[in-house]
N, C-alpha and C. Protein backbone atom coordinates (compact mmCIF):
# COMPACT_ATOMS: atom_id res chain seq x y z
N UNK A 1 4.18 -14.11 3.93
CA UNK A 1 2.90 -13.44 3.76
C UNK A 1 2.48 -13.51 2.29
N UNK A 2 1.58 -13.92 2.00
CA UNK A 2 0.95 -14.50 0.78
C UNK A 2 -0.23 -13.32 0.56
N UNK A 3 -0.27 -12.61 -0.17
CA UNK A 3 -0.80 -11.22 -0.35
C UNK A 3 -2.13 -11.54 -1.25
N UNK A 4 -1.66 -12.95 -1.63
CA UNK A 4 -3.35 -13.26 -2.57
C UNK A 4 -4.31 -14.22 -1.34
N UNK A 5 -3.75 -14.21 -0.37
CA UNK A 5 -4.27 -14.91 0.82
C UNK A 5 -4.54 -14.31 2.03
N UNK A 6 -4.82 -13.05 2.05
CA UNK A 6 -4.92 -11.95 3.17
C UNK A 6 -6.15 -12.12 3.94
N UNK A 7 -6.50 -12.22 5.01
CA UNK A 7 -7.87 -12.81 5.60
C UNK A 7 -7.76 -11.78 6.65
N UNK A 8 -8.57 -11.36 7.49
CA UNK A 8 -8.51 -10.78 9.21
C UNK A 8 -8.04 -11.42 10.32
N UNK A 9 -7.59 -12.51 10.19
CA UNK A 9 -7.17 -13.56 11.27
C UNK A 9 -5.71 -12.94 11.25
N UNK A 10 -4.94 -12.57 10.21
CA UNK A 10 -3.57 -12.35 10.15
C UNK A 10 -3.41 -10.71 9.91
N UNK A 11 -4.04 -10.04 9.89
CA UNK A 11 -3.95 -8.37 10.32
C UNK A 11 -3.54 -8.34 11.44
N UNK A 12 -2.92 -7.08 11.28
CA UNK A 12 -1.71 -6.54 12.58
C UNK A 12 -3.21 -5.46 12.85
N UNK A 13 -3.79 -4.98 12.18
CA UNK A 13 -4.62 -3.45 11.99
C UNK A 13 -5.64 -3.47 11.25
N UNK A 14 -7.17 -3.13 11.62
CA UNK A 14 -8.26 -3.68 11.06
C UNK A 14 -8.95 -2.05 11.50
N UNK A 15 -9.45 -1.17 10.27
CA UNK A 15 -9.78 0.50 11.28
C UNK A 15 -10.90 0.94 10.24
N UNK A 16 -12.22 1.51 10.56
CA UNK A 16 -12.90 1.97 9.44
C UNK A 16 -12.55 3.54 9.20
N UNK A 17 -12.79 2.95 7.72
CA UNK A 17 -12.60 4.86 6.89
C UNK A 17 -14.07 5.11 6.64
N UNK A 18 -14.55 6.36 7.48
CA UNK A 18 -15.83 6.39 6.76
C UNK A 18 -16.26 7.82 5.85
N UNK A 19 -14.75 8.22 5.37
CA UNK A 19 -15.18 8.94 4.24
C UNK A 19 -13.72 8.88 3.18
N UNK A 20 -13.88 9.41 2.10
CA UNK A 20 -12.32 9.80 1.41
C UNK A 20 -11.75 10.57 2.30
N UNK A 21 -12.13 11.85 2.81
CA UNK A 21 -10.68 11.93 3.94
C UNK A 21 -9.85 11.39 4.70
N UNK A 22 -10.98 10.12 5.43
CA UNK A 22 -10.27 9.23 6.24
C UNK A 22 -9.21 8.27 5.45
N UNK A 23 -9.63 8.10 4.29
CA UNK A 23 -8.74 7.08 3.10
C UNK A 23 -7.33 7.81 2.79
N UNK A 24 -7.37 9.14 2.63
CA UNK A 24 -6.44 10.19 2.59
C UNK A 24 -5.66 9.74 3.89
N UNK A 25 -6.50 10.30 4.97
CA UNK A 25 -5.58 10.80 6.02
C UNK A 25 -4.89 9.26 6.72
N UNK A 26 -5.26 7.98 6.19
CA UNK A 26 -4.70 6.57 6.36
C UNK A 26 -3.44 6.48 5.25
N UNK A 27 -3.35 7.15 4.03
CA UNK A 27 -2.12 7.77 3.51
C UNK A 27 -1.35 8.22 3.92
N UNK A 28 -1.69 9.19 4.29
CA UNK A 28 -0.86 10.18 5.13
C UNK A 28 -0.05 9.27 6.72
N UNK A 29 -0.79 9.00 6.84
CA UNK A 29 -0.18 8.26 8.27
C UNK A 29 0.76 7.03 8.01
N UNK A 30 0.56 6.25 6.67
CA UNK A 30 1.32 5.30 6.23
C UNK A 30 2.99 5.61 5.84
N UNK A 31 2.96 6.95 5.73
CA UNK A 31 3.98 7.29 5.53
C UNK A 31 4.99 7.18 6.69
N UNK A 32 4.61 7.15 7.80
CA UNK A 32 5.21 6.71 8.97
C UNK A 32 6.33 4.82 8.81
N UNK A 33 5.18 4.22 7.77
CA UNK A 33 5.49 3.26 8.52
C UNK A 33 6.60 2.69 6.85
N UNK A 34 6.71 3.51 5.92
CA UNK A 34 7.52 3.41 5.26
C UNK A 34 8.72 4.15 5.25
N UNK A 35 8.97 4.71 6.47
CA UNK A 35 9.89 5.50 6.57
C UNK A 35 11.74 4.43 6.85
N UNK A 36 12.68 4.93 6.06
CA UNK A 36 13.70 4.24 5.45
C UNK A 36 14.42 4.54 6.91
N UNK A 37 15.44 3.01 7.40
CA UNK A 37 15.76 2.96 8.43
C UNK A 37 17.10 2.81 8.03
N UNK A 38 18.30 2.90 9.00
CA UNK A 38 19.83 2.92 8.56
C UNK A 38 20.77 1.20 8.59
N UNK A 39 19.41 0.71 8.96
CA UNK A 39 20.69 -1.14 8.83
C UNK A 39 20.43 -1.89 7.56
N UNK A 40 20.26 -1.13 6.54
CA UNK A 40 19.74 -1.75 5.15
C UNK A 40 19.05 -0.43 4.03
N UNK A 41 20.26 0.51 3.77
CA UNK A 41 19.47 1.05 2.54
C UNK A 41 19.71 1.21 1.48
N UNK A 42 20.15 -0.19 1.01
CA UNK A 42 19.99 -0.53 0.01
C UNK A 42 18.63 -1.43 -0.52
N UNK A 43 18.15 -1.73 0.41
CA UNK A 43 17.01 -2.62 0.36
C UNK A 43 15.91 -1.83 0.13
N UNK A 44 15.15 -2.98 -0.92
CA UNK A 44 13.85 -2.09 -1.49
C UNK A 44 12.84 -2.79 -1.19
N UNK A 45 11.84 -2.21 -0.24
CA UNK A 45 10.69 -2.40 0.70
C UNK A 45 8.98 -2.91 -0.40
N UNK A 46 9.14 -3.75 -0.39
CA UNK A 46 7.75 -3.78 -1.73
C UNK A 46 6.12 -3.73 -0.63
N UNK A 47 5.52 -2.96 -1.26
CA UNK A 47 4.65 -2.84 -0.55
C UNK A 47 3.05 -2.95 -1.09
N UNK A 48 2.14 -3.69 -1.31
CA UNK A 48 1.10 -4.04 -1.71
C UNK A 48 -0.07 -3.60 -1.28
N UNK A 49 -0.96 -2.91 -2.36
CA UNK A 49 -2.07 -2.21 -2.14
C UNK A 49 -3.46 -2.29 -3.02
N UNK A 50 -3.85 -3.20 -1.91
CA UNK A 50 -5.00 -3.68 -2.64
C UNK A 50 -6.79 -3.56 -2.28
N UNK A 51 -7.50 -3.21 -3.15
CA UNK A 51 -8.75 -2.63 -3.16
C UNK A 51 -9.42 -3.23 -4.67
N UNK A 52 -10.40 -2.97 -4.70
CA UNK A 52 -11.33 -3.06 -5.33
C UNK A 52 -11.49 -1.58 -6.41
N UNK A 53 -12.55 -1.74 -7.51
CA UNK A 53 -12.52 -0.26 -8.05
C UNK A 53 -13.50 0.58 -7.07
N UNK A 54 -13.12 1.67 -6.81
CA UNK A 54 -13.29 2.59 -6.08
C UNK A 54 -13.49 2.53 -4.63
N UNK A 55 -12.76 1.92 -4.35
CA UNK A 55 -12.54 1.54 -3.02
C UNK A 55 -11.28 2.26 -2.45
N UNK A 56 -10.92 2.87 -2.74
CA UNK A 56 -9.54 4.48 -2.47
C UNK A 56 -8.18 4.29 -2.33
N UNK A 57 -8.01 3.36 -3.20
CA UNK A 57 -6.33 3.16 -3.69
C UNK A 57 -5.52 4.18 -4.36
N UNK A 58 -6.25 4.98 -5.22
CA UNK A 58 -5.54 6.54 -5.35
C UNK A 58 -5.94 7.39 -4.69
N UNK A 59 -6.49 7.71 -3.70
CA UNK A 59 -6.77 8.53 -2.73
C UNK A 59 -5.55 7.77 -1.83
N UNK A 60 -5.83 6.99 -1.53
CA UNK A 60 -4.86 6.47 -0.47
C UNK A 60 -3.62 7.01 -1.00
N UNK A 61 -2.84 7.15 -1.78
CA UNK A 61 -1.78 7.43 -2.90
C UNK A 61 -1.48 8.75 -2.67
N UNK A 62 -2.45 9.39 -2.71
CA UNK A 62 -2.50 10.90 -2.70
C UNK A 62 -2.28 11.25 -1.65
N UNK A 63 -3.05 10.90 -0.37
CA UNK A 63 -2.59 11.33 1.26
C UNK A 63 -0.88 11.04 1.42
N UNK A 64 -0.39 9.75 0.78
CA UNK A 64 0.98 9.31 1.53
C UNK A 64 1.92 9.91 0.12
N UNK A 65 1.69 10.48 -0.93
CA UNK A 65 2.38 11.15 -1.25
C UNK A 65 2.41 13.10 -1.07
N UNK A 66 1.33 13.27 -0.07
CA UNK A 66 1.53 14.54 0.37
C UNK A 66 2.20 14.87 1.52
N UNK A 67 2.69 13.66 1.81
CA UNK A 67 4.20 13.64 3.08
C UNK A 67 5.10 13.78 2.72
N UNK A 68 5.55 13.42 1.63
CA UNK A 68 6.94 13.84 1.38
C UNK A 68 7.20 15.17 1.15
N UNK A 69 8.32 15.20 1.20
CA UNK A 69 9.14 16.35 1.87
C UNK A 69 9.97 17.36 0.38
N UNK A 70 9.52 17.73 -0.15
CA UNK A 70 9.76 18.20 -1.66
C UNK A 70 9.90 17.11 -2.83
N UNK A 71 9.03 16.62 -2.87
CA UNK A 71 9.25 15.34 -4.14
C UNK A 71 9.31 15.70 -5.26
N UNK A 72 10.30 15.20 -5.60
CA UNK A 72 11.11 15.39 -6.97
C UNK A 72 10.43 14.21 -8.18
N UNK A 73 9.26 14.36 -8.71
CA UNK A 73 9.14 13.06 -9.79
C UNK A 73 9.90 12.76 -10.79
N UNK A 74 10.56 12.06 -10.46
CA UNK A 74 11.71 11.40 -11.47
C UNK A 74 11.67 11.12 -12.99
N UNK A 75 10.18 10.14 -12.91
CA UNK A 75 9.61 9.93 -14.32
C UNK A 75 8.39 9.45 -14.12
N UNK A 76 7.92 9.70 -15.31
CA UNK A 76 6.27 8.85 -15.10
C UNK A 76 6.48 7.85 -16.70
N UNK A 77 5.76 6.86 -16.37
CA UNK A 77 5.53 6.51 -17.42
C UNK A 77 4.25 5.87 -17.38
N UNK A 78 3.11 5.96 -18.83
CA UNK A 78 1.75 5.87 -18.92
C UNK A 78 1.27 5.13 -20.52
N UNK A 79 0.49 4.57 -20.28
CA UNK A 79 -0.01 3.89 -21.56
C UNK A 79 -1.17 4.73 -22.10
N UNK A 80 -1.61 4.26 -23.76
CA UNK A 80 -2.45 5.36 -24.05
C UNK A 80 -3.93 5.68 -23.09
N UNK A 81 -4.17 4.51 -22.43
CA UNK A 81 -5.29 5.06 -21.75
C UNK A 81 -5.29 5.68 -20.22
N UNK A 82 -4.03 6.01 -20.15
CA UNK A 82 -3.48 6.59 -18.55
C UNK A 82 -3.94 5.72 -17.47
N UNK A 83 -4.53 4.39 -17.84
CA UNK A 83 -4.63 3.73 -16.75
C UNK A 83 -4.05 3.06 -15.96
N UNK A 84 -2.91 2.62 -16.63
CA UNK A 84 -1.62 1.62 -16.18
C UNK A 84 -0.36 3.21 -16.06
N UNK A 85 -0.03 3.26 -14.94
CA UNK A 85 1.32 4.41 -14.72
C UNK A 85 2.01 3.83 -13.52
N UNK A 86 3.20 4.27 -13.73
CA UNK A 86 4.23 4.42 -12.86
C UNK A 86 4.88 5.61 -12.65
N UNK A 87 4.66 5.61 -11.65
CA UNK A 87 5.77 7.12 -11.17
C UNK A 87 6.42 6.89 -9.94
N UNK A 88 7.80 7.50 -10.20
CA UNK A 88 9.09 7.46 -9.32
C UNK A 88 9.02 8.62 -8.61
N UNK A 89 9.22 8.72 -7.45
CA UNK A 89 9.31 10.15 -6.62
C UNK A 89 10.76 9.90 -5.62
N UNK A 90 11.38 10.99 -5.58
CA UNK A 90 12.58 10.94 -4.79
C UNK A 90 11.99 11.74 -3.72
N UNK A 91 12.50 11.16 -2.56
CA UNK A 91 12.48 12.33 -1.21
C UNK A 91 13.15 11.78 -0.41
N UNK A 92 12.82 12.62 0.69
CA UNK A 92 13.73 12.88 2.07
C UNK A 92 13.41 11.62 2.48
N UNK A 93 12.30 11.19 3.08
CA UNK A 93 11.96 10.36 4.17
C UNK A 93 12.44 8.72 3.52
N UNK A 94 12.29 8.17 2.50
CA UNK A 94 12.28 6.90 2.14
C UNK A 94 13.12 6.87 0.65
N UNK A 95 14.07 7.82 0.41
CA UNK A 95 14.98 7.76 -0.84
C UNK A 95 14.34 7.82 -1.69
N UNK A 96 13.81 6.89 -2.47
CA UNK A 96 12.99 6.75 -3.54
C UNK A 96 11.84 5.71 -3.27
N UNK A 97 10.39 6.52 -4.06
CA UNK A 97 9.43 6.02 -3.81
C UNK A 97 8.81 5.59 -5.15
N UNK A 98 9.02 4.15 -5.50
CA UNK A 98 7.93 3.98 -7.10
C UNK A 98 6.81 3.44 -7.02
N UNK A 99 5.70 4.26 -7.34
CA UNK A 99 4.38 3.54 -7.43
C UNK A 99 4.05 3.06 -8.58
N UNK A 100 3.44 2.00 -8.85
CA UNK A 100 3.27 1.21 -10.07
C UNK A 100 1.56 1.01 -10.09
N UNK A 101 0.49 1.50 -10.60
CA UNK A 101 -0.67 1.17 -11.10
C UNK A 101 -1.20 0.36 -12.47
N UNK A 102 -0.98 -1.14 -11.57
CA UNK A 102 -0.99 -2.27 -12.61
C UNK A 102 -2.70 -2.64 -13.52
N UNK A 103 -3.69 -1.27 -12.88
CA UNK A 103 -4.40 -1.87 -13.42
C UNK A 103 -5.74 -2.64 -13.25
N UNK A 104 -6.73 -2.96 -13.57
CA UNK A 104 -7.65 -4.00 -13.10
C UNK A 104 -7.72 -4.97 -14.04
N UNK A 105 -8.09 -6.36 -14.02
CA UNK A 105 -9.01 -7.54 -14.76
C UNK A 105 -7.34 -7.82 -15.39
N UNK A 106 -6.20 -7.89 -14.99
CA UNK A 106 -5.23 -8.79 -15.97
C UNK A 106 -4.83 -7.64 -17.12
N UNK A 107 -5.39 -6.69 -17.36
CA UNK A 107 -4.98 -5.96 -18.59
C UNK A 107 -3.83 -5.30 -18.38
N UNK A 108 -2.44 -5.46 -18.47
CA UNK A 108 -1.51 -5.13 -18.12
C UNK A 108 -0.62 -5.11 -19.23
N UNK A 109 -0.35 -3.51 -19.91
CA UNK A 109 0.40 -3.10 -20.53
C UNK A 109 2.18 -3.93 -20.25
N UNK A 110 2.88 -4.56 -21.10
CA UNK A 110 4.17 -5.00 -21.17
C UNK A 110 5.11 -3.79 -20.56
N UNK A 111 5.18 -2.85 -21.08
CA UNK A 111 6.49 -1.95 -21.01
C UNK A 111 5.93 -1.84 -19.28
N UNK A 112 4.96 -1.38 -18.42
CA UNK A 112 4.50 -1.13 -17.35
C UNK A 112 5.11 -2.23 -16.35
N UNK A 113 4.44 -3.39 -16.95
CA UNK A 113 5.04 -4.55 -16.04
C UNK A 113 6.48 -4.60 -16.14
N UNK A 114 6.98 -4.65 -17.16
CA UNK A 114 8.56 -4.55 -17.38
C UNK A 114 9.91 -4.27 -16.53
N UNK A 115 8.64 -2.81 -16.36
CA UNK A 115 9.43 -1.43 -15.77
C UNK A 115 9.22 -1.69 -14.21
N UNK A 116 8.31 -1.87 -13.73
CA UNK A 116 8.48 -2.85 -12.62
C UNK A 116 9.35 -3.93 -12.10
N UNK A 117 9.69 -4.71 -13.18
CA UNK A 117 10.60 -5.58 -12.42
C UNK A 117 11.58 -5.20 -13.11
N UNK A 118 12.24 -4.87 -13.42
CA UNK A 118 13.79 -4.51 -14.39
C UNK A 118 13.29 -2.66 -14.21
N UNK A 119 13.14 -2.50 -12.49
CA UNK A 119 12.90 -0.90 -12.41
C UNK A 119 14.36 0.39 -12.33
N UNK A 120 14.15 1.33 -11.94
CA UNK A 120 15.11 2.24 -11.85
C UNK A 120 15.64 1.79 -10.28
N UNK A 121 15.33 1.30 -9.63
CA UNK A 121 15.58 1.89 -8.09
C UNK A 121 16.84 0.62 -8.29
N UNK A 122 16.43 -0.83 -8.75
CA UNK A 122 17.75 -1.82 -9.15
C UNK A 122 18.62 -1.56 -9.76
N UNK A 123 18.55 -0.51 -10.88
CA UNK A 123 19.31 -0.30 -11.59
C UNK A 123 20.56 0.82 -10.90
N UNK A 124 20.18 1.49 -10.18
CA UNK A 124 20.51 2.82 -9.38
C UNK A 124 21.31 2.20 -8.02
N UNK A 125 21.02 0.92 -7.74
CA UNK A 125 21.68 0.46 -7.06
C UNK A 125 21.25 1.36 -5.55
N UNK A 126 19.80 1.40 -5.76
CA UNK A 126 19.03 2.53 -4.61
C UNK A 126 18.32 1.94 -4.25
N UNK A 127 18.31 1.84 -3.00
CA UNK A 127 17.26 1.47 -2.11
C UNK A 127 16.07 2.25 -1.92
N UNK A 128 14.61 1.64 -1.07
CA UNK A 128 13.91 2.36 -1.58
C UNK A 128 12.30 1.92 -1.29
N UNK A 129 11.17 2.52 -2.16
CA UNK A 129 10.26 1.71 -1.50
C UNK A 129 9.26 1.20 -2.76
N UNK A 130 9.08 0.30 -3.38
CA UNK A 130 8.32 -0.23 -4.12
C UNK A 130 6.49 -0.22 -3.32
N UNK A 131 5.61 0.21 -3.85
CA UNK A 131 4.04 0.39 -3.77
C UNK A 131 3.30 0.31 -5.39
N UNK A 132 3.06 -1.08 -5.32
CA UNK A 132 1.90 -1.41 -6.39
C UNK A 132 0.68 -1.93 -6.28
N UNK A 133 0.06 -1.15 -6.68
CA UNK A 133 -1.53 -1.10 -6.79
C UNK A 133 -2.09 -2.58 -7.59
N UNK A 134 -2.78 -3.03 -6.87
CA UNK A 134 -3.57 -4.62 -7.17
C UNK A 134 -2.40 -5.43 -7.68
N UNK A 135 -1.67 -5.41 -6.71
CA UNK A 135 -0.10 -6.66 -6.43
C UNK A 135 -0.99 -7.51 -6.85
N UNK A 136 -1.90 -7.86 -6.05
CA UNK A 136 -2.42 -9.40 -6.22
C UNK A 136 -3.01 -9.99 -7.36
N UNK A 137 -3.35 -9.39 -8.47
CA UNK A 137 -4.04 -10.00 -9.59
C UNK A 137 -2.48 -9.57 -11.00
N UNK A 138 -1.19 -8.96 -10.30
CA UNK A 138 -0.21 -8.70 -11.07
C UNK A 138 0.26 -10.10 -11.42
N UNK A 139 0.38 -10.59 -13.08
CA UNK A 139 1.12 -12.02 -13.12
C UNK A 139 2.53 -11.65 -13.64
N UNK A 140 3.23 -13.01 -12.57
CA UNK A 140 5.11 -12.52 -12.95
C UNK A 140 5.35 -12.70 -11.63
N UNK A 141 4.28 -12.13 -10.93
CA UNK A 141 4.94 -11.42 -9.09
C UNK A 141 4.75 -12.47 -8.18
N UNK A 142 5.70 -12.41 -7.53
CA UNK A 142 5.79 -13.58 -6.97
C UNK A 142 4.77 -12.91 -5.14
N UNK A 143 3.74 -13.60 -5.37
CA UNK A 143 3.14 -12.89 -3.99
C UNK A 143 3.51 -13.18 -2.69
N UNK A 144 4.71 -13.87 -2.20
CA UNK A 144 4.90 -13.78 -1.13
C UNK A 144 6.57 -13.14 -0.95
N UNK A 145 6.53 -12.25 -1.84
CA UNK A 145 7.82 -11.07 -1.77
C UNK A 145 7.60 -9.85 -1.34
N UNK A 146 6.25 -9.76 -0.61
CA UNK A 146 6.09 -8.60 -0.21
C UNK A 146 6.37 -8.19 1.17
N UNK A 147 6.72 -7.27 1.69
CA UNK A 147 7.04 -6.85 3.42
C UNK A 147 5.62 -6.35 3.68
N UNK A 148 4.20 -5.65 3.11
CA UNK A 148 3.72 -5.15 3.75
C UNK A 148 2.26 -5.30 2.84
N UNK A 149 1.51 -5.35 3.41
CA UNK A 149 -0.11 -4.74 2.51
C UNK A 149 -1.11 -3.96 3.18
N UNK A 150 -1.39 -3.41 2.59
CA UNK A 150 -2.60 -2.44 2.85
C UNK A 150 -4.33 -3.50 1.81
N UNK A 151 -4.94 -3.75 2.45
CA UNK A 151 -6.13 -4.44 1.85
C UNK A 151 -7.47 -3.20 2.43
N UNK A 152 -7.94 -2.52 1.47
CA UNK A 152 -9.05 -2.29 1.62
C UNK A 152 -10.45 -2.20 1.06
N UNK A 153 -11.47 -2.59 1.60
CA UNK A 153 -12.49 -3.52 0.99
C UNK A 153 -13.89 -2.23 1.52
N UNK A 154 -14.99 -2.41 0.66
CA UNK A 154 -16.16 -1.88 1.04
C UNK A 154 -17.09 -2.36 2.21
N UNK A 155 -17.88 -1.95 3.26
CA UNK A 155 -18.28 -2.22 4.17
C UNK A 155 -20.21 -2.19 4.33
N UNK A 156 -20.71 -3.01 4.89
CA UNK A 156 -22.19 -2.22 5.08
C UNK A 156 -21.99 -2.45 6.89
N UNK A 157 -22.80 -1.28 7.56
CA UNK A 157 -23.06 -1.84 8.77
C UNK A 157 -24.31 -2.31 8.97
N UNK A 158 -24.27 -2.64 9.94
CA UNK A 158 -25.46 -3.44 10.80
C UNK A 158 -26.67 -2.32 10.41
N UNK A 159 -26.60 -0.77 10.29
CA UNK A 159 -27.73 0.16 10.16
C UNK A 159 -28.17 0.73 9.03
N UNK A 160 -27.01 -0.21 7.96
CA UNK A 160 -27.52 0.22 6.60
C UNK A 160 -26.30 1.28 6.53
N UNK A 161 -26.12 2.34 6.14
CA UNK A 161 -24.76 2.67 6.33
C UNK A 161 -23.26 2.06 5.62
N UNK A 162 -22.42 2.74 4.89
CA UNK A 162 -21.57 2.03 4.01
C UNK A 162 -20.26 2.90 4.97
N UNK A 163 -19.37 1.80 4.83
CA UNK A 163 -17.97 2.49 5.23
C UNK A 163 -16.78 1.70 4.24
N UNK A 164 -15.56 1.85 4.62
CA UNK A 164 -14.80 0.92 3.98
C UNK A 164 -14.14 0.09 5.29
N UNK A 165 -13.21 -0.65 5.19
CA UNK A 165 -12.65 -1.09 6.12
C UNK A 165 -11.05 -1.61 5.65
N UNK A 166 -9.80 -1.17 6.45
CA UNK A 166 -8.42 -1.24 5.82
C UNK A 166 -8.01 -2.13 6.75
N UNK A 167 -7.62 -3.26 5.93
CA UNK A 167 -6.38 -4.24 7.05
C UNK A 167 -5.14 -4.22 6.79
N UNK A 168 -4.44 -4.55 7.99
CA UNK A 168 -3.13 -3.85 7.40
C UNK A 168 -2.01 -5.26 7.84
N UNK A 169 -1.22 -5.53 6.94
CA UNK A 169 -1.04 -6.67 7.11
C UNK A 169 0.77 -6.68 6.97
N UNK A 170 1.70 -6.92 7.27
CA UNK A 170 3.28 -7.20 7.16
C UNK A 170 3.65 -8.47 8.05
N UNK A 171 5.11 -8.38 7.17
CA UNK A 171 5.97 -9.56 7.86
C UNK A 171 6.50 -9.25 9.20
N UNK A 172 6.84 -10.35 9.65
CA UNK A 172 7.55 -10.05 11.19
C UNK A 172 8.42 -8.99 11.18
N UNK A 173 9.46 -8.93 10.79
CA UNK A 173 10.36 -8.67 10.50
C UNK A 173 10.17 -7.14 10.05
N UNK A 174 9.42 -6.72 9.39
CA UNK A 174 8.64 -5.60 8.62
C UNK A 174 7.42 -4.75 9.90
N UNK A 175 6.85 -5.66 10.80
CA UNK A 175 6.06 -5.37 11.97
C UNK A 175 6.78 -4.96 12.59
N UNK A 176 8.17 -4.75 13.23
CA UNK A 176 8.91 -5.02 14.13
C UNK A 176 10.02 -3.41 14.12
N UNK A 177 9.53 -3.34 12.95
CA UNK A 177 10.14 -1.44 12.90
C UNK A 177 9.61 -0.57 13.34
N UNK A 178 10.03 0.33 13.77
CA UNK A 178 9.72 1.82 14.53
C UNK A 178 8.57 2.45 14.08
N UNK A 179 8.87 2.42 12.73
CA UNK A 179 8.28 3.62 12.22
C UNK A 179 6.99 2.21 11.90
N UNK A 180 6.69 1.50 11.36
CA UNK A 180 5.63 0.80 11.52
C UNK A 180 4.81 0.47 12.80
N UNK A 181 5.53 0.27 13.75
CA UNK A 181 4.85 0.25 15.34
C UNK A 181 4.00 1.79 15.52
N UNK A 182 4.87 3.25 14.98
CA UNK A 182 4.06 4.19 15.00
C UNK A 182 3.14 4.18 14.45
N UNK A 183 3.01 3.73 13.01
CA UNK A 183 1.67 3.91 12.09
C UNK A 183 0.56 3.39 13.03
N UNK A 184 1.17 2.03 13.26
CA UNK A 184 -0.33 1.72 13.96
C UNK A 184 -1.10 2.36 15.25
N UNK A 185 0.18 2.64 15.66
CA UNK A 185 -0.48 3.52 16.97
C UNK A 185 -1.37 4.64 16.83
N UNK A 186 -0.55 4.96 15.59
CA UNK A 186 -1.04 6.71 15.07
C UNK A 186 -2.80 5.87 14.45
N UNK A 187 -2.68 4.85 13.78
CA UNK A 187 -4.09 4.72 13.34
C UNK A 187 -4.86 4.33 14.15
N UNK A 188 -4.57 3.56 15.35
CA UNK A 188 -5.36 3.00 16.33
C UNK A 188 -6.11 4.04 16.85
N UNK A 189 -5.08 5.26 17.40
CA UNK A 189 -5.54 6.68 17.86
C UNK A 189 -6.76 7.38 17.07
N UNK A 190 -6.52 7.40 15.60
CA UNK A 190 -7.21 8.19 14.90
C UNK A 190 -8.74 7.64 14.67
N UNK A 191 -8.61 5.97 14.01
CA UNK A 191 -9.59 5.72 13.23
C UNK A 191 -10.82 5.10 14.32
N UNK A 192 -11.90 4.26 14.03
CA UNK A 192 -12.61 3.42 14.13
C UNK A 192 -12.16 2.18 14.20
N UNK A 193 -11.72 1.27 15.13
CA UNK A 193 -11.46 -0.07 15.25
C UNK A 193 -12.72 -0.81 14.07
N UNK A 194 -12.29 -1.56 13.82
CA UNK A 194 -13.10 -2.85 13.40
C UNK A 194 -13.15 -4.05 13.93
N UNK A 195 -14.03 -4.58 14.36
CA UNK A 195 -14.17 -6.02 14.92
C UNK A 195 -15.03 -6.54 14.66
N UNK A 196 -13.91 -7.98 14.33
CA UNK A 196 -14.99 -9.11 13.91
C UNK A 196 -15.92 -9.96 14.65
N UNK A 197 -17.07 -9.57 14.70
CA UNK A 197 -17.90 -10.93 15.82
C UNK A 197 -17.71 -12.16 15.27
N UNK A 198 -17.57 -12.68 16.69
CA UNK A 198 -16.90 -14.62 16.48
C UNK A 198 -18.67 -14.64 15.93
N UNK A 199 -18.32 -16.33 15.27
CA UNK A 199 -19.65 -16.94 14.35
C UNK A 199 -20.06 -17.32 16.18
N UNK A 200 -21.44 -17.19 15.57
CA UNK A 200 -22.44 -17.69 16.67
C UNK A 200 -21.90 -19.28 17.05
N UNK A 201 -22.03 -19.70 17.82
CA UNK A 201 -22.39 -21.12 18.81
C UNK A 201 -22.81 -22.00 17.97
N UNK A 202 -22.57 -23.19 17.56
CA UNK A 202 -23.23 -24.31 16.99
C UNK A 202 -24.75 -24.91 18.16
């Protein structure tokens, strides 16, 4: 899965958000599908989250870190303009959780990127769940090391009307877990399907 190559043809999950709650509460439900399983935990789950500016990548952030289960923030670390951060959260459900906010346009503080790949969770010899914000414009990263993405993009409808729209995209292997088979169910249930009309007829 090539995360700088994400299209709708290869979504597992295609659902409209048509407000920040819904962006929240697609957080919140994601937490399902990062939930840490017992035949590998040592393994650290990288997970890619990608949007546009203001398109609800920290909202999204905010819903799936109000699941955990007493989170302990480990560390943060921030550059002078608080735009580039990382923060480590320990909990119940997925051991350790590091989110990495790399940023927009390439401007990517050294120590940030660094700390990303030479992170705590390798060092700790902890398994775990890696979530970085605009994986795809991160240079260093190799984009097809990821198990999972979240892509969400701005929408108009047919009536004028703005929504967003989230595709949700993983590896086989990564599709094929429990707790990911729930997410989607749980979002199928909740949200707005999206569908693409085939191109008209030649």
């Amino acid at each position: 899965m090539d995360i700088r190559n994400l299209n709708y043809s290869s979504a597992l999950g295609m659902v409209k958000l048509h407000s920040k709650s819904d962006t929240y509460d697609l957080g919140k439900c994601f937490a399902q599908a990062i939930a840490r399983g017992n035949d590998d935990p040592g393994h650290i789950d990288k997970i890619a989250l990608i949007a546009m500016r203001e398109c609800g990548k920290s909202t999204f952030v905010q819903g799936l870190s109000s699941t955990f289960n007493q989170p302990e923030i480990l560390e943060r670390k921030e550059n002078d303009s608080q735009r580039h951060t990382q923060t480590l959260w320990s909990t119940k459900e997925a051991s350790y959780v590091r989110h990495a906010d790399l940023g927009f346009l390439n401007h990517y503080p050294a120590r940030v990127l660094n700390a990303y790949r030479n992170g705590f969770l390798e060092q700790q010899d902890q398994g775990g769940v890696d979530l970085l914000e605009n994986a795809d414009k991160a240079r260093g990263i190799d984009p097809d090391s990821f198990d999972c993405a979240v892509y969400i993009r701005g929408h108009r409808n047919e009536d004028g009307s703005s929504c967003r729209i989230a595709y949700i995209h993983a590896t086989q292997e990564y599709a094929e877990r429990p707790g990911f088979q729930a997410f989607l169910k749980d979002v199928s249930e909740r949200f707005d399907p999206y569908v693409v009309n085939p191109p008209a007829p030649s």
